[in-house]
Protein backbone atom coordinates (compact mmCIF):
# COMPACT_ATOMS: atom_id res chain seq x y z
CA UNK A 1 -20.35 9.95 13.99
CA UNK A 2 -21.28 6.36 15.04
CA UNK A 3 -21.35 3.71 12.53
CA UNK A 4 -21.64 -0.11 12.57
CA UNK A 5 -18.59 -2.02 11.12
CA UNK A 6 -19.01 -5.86 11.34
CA UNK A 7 -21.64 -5.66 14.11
CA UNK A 8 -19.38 -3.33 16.52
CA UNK A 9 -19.99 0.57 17.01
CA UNK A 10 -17.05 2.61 15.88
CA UNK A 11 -17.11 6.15 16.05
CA UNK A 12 -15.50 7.73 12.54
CA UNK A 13 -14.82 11.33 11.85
CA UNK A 14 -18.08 13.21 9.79
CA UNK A 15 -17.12 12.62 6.27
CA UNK A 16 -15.17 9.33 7.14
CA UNK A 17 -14.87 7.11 4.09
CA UNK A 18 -15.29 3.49 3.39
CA UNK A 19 -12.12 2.94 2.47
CA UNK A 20 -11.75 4.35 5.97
CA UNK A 21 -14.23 1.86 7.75
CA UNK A 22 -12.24 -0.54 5.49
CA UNK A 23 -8.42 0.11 6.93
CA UNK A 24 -9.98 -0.36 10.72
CA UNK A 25 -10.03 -3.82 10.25
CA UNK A 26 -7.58 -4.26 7.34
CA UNK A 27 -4.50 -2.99 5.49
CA UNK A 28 -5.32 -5.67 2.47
CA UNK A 29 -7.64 -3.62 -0.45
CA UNK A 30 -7.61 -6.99 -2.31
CA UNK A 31 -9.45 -9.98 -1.78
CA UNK A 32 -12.17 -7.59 0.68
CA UNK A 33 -15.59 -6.94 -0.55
CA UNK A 34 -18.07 -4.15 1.25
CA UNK A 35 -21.35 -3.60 1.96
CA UNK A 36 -23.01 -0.76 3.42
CA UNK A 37 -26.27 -0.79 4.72
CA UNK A 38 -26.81 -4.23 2.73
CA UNK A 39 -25.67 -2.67 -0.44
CA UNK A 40 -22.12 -3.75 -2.19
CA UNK A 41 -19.56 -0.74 -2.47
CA UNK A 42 -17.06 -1.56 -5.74
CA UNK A 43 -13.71 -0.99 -4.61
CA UNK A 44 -13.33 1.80 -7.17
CA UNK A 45 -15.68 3.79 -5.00
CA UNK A 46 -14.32 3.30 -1.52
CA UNK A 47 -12.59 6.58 -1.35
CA UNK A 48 -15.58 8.61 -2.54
CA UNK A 49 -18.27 6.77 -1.14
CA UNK A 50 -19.09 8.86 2.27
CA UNK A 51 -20.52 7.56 5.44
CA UNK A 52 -23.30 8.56 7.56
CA UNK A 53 -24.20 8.38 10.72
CA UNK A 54 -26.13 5.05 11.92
CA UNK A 55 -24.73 3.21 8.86
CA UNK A 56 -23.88 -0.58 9.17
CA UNK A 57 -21.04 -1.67 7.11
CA UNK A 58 -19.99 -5.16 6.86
CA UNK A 59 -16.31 -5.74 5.69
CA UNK A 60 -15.82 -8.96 3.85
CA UNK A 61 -12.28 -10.75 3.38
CA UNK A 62 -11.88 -13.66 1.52
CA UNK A 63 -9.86 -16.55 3.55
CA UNK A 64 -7.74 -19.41 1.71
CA UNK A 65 -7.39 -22.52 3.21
CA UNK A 66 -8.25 -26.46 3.16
């Protein structure tokens, strides 16, 4: 299935998670916050929260610096 995952198509397994979506762009699970289609996913439901096809997910890491 196709899905959108910080405004670039990936295609993802049927039944891909977004904890999946989550490890294409990174290994970290803290400090990352997730949205799909414009709604926040808590972390606790990454693994059981399933994907469809046509959804955008935007994958949020937080960046130190100064």
């Amino acid at each position: 299935m196709k899905v959108t995952i910080n405004g670039t198509a990936h295609e993802l397994p049927d039944g891909a998670t977004v904890a999946q979506a989550v490890r294409i762009l990174t290994a970290n699970r803290s400090g990352v916050a997730v949205a799909v289609n414009d709604e926040v996913v808590s972390r606790g439901a990454w693994d059981s929260t399933a994907l469809a096809e046509d959804d955008r997910v935007e994958v949020l890491t937080a960046v130190q610096g100064g």
